[in-house]
Protein backbone atom coordinates (compact mmCIF):
# COMPACT_ATOMS: atom_id res chain seq x y z
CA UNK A 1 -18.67 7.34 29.78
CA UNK A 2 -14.89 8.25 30.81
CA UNK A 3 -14.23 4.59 31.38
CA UNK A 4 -15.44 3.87 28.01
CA UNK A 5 -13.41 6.71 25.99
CA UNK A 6 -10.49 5.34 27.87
CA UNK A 7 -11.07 1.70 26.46
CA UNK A 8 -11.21 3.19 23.77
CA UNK A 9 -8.25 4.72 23.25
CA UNK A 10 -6.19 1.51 24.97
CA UNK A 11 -8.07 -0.33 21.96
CA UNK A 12 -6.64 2.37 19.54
CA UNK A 13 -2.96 2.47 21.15
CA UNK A 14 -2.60 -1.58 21.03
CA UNK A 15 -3.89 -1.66 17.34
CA UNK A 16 -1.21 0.95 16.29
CA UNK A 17 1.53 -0.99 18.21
CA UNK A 18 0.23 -4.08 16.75
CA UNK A 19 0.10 -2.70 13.18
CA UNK A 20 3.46 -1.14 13.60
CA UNK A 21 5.05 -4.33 15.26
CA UNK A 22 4.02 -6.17 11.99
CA UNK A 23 5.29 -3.49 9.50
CA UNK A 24 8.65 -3.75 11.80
CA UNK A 25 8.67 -7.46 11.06
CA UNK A 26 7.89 -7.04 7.79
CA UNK A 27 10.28 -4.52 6.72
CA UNK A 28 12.97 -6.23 8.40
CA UNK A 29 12.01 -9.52 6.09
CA UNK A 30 12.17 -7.65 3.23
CA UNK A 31 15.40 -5.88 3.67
CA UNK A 32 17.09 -9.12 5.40
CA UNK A 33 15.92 -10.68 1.54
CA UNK A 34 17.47 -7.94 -0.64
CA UNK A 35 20.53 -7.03 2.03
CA UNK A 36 21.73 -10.93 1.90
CA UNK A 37 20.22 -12.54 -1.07
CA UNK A 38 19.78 -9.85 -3.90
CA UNK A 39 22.76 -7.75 -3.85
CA UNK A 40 25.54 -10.30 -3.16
CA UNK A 41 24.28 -11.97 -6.58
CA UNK A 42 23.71 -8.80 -8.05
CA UNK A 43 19.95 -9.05 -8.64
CA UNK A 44 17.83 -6.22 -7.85
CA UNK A 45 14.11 -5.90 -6.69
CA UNK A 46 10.71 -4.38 -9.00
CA UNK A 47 10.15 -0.51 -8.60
CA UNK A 48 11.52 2.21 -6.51
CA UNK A 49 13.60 -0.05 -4.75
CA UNK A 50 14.92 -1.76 -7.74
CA UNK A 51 16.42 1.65 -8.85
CA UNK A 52 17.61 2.31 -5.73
CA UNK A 53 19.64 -0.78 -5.88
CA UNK A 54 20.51 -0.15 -9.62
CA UNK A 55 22.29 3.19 -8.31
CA UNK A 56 24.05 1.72 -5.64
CA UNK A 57 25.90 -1.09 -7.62
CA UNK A 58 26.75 1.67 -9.65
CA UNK A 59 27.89 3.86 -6.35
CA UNK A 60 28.47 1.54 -3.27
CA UNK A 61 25.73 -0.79 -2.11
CA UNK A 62 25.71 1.15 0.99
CA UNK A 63 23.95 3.72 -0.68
CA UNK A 64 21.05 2.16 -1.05
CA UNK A 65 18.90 3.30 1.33
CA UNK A 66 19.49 7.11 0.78
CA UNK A 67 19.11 6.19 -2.85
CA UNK A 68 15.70 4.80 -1.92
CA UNK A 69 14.30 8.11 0.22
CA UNK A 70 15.97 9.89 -2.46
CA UNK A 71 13.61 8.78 -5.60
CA UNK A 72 10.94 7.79 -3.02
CA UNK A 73 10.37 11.41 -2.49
CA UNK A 74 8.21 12.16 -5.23
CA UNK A 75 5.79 9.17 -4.79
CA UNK A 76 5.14 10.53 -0.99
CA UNK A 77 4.11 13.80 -2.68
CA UNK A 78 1.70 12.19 -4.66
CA UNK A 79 0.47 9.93 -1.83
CA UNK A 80 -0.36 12.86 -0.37
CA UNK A 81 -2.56 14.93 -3.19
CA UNK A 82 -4.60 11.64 -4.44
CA UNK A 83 -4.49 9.14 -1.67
CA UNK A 84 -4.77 10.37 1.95
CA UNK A 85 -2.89 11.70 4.77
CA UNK A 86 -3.08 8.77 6.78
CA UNK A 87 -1.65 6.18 3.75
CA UNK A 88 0.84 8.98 3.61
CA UNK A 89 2.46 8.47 7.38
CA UNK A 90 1.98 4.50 7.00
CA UNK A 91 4.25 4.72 3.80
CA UNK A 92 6.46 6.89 5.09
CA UNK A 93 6.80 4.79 8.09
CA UNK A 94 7.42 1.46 6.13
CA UNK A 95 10.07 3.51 3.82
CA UNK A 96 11.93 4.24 7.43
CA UNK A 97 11.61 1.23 8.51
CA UNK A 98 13.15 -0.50 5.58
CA UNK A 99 15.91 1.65 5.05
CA UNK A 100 16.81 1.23 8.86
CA UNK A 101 16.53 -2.13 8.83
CA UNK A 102 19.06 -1.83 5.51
CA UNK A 103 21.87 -0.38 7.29
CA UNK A 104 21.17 -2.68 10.41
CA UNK A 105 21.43 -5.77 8.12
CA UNK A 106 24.78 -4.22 6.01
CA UNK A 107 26.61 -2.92 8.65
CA UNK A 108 26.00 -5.23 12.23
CA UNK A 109 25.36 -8.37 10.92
CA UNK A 110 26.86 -8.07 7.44
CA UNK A 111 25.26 -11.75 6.18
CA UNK A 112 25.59 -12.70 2.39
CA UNK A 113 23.97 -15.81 0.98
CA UNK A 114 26.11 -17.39 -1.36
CA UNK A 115 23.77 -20.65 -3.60
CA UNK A 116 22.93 -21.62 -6.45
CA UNK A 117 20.19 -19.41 -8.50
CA UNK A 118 17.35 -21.52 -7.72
CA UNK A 119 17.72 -21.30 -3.49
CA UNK A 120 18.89 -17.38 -3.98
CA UNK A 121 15.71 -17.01 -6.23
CA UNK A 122 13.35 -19.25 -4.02
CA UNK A 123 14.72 -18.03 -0.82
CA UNK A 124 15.13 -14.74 -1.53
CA UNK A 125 11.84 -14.34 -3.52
CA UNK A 126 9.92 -15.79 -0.51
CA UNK A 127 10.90 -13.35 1.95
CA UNK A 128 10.68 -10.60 -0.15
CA UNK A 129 7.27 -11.26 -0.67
CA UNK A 130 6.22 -12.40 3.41
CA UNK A 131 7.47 -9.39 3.94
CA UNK A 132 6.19 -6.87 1.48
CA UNK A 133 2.79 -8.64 2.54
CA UNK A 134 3.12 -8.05 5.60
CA UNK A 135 3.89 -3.99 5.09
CA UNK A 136 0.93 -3.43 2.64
CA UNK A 137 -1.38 -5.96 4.47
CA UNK A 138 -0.92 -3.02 7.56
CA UNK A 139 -1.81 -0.48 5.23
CA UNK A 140 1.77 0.85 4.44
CA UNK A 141 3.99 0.70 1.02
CA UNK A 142 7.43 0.73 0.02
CA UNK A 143 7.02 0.81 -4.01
CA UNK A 144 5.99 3.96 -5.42
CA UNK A 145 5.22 2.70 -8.43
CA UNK A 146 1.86 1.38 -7.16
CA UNK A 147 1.22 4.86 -6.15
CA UNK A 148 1.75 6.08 -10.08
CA UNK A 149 -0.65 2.75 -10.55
CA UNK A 150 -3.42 3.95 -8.74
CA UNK A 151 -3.21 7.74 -10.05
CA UNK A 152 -3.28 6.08 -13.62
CA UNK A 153 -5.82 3.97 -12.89
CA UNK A 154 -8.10 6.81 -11.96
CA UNK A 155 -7.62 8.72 -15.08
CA UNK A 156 -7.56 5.77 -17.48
CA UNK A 157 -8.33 2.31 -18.32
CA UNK A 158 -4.88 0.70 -16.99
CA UNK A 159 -4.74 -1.59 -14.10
CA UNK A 160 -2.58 -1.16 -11.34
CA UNK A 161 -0.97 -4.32 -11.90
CA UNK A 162 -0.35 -3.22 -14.99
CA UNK A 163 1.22 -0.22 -14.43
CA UNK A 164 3.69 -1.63 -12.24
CA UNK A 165 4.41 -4.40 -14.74
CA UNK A 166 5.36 -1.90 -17.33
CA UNK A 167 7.87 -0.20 -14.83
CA UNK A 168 9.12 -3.17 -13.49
CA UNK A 169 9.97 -4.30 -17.04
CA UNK A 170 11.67 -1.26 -18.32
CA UNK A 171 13.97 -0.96 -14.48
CA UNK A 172 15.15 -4.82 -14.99
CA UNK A 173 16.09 -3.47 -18.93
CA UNK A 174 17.56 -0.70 -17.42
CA UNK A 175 19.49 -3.18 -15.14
CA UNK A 176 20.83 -5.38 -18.56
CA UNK A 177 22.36 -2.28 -19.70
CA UNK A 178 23.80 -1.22 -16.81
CA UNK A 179 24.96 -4.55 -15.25
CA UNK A 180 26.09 -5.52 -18.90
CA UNK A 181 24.63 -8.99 -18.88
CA UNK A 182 21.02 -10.04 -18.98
CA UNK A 183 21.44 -13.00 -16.58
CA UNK A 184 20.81 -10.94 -13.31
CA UNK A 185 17.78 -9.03 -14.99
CA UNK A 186 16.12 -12.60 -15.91
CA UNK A 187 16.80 -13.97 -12.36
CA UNK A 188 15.33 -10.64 -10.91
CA UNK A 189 12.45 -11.10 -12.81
CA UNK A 190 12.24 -14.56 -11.64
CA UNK A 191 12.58 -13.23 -8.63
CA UNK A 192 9.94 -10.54 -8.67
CA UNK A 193 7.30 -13.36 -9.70
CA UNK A 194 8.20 -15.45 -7.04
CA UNK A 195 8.09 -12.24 -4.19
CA UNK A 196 4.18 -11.47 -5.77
CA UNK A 197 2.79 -15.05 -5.68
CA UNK A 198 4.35 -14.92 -1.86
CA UNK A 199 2.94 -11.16 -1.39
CA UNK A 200 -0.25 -12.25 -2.89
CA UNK A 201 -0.61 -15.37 -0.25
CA UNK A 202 0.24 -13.28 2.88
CA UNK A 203 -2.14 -10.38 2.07
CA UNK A 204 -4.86 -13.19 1.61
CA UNK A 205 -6.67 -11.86 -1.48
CA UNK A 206 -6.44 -8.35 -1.18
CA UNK A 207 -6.50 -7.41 -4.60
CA UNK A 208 -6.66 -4.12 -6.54
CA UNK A 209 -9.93 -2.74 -5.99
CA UNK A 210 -12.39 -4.00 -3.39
CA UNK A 211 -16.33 -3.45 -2.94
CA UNK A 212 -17.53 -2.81 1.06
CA UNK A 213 -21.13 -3.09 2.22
CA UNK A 214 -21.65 -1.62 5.31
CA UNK A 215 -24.74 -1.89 7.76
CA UNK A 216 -24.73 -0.02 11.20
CA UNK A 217 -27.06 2.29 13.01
CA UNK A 218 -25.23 4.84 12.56
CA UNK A 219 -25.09 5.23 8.88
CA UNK A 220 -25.62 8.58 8.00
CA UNK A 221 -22.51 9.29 10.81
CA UNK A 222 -20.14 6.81 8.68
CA UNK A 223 -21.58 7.64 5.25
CA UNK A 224 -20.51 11.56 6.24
CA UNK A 225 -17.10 10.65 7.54
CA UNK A 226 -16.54 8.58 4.63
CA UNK A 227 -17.45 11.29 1.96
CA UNK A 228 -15.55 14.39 3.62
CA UNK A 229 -12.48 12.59 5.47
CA UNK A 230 -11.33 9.70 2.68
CA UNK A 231 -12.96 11.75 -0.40
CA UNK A 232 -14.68 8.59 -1.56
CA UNK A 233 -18.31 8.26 -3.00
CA UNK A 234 -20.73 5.76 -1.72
CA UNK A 235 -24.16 4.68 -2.61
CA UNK A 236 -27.03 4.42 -0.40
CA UNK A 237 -29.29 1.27 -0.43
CA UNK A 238 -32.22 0.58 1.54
CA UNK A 239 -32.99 -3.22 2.93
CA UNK A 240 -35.13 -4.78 5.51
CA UNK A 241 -33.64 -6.71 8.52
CA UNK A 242 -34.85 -10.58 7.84
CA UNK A 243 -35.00 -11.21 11.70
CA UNK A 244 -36.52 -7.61 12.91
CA UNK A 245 -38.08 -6.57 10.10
CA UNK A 246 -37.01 -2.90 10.54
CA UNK A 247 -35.96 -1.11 8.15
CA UNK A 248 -31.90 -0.18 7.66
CA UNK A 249 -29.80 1.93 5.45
CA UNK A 250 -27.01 -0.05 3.86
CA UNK A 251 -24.04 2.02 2.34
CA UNK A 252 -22.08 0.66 -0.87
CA UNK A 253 -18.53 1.69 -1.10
CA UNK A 254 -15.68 1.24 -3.57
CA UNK A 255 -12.00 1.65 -2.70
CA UNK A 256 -8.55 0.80 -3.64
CA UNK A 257 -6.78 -1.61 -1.52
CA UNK A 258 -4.45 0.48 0.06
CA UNK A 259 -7.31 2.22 1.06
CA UNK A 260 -9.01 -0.59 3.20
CA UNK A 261 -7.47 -0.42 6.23
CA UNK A 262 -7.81 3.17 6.75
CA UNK A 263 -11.65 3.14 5.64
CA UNK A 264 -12.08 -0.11 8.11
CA UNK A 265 -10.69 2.39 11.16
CA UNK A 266 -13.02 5.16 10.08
CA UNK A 267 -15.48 2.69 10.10
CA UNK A 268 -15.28 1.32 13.61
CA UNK A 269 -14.25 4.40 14.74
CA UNK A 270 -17.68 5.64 14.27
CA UNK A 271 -19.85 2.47 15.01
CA UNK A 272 -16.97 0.08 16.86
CA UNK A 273 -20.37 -2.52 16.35
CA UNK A 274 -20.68 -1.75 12.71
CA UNK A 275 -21.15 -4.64 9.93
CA UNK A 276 -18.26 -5.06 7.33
CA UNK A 277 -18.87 -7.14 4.29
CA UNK A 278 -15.75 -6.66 1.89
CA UNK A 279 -15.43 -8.12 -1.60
CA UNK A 280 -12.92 -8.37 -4.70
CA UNK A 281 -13.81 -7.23 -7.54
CA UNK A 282 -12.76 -8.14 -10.92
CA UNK A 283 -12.99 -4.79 -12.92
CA UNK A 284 -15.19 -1.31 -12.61
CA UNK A 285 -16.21 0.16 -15.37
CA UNK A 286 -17.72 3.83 -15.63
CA UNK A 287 -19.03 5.59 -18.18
CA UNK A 288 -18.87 8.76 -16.91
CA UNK A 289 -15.47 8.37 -15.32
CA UNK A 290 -14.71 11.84 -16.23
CA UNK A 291 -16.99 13.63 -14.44
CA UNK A 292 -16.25 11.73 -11.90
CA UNK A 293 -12.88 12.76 -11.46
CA UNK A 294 -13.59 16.54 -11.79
CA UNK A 295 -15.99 15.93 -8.61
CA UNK A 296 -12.99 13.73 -7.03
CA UNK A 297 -10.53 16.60 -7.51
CA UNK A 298 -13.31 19.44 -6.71
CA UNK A 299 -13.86 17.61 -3.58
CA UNK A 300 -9.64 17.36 -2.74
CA UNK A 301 -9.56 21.22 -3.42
CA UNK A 302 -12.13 21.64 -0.97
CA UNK A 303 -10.23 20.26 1.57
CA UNK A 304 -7.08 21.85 0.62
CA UNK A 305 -8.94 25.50 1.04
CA UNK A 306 -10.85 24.26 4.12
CA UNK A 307 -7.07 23.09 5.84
CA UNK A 308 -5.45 26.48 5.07
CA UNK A 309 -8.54 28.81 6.08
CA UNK A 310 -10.12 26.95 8.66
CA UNK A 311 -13.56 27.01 6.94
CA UNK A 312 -15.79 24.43 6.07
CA UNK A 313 -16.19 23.62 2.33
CA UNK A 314 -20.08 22.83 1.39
């Protein structure tokens, strides 16, 4: 039994180092793109970071990354109170990890990339978006404004994407009036396109909302952990093993994206022989999507009274 717990936690220390070694790589792709590519040619990246960048060609490029904490701030607040504690540290992580590798870039190696539009655009775009992948594919996230997505998304009929379309429009506006020509903006939008079709390709189909069927012997363990740890809802299905004929609960879950990897963990962590099958779906539609989020938010304050009073919430 003790040499299994401690296989158990070697498993769990190599998959952190592993996850955090790729959000390393990943943020350091990202900021290599906007450190040498976007700012020498004055084009800027989609949400928080975008502004950031906005700010510092207004202030000194090398303000860039506490520009980014700065308005990133707010977005880790609400990461907190609708998404989870654990998406919390992993963006908070790839935010650090970014800015770092920021200064790193601008101050030790100081590299600028001076092409024509097309390579800076191409280039640029590219590994923006490998590395952007690579940070939300691990679970972490360095735009806020897919955090206001997802809050919106809950409370109304808008999509993530386009949530974040809508603020990535209005910051590369913002940019035309600031910069005082619309050339950069149009690039940057270019830009942006290419960065998601890149993203899109290195997360491999993870799209905004995903459905997860789960089989294991230890359902009613998972289903429990699911519903009082992540705050998510599940449905309870009852099948018939084709080969052994015995009968097996089979749970139905919905999530977010950013959600996955952290509801894959709690998975695993309860039934490391469990039975994932994950799906995209198109759209989820609810009629009675408001009482649903009065139990959602019933449930969070739950939690909130059960962390400051030590008690458990029914």
């Amino acid at each position: 039994m003790y040499a299994s717990d401690a296989t158990s936690v070697k498993k769990t220390i190599l998959s952190q180092v592993v996850l955090y070694f790729w959000m390393s790589i990943g943020a350091f792709l990202a900021a290599f793109a906007i450190d040498v590519f976007l700012i020498p040619n004055q084009l800027i990246d989609g949400g928080v970071v975008g502004i950031a960048m906005i700010f510092g060609n207004l202030f000194g490029t090398h303000l860039i990354p506490p520009f980014l904490l700065l308005f990133t701030f707010p977005f880790l607040i609400l990461a907190f109170r609708y998404i989870g504690k654990a998406f919390l540290v992993h963006m908070l992580i790839a935010i650090l990890l970014f800015s770092a590798s920021l200064v790193f870039i601008d101050h030790v190696l100081g590299w600028e990339f001076q092409g024509s539009n097309l390579e800076v655009v191409v280039i640029g775009g590219g590994l923006l978006g490998v590395g952007v992948g690579l940070i939300i594919r691990e679970g972490g996230c360095v735009d806020g404004t897919e955090i206001l997505g997802i809050i919106i998304n809950r409370k109304y009929s808008f999509s993530v994407g386009q949530v974040v379309l809508v603020c990535n429009i209005f910051i590369f506006s913002m940019a035309g009036f600031v910069f005082r020509d619309w050339h950069p903006p149009l690039l940057s939008l270019i830009n942006f396109m290419v960065a998601a079709k890149v993203m899109d390709t290195v997360i491999v189909g993870f799209e905004e909302t995903k459905s997860v069927i789960i089989i294991s012997k230890l359902s009613k363990n998972i289903a429990q952990a699911i519903i009082h740890e992540m705050g998510l809802g599940l449905t309870i299905m009852y099948g018939r093993g084709g080969f052994t004929g015995t009968d097996q609960e089979i749970l139905y879950v919905i999530t977010e994206r950013l959600q996955l990897a952290d509801l894959k963990d709690l998975i695993f962590k309860e039934d490391p022989n469990a039975f994932i099958a994950i799906e995209n779906l198109h759209e989820v539609a609810n009629g009675m999507q408001g009482s649903l989020s009065v139990r959602r938010k019933r449930r969070k304050m739950d939690r909130i009274i059960a962390r400051i009073f030590g008690k458990k919430t029914e």
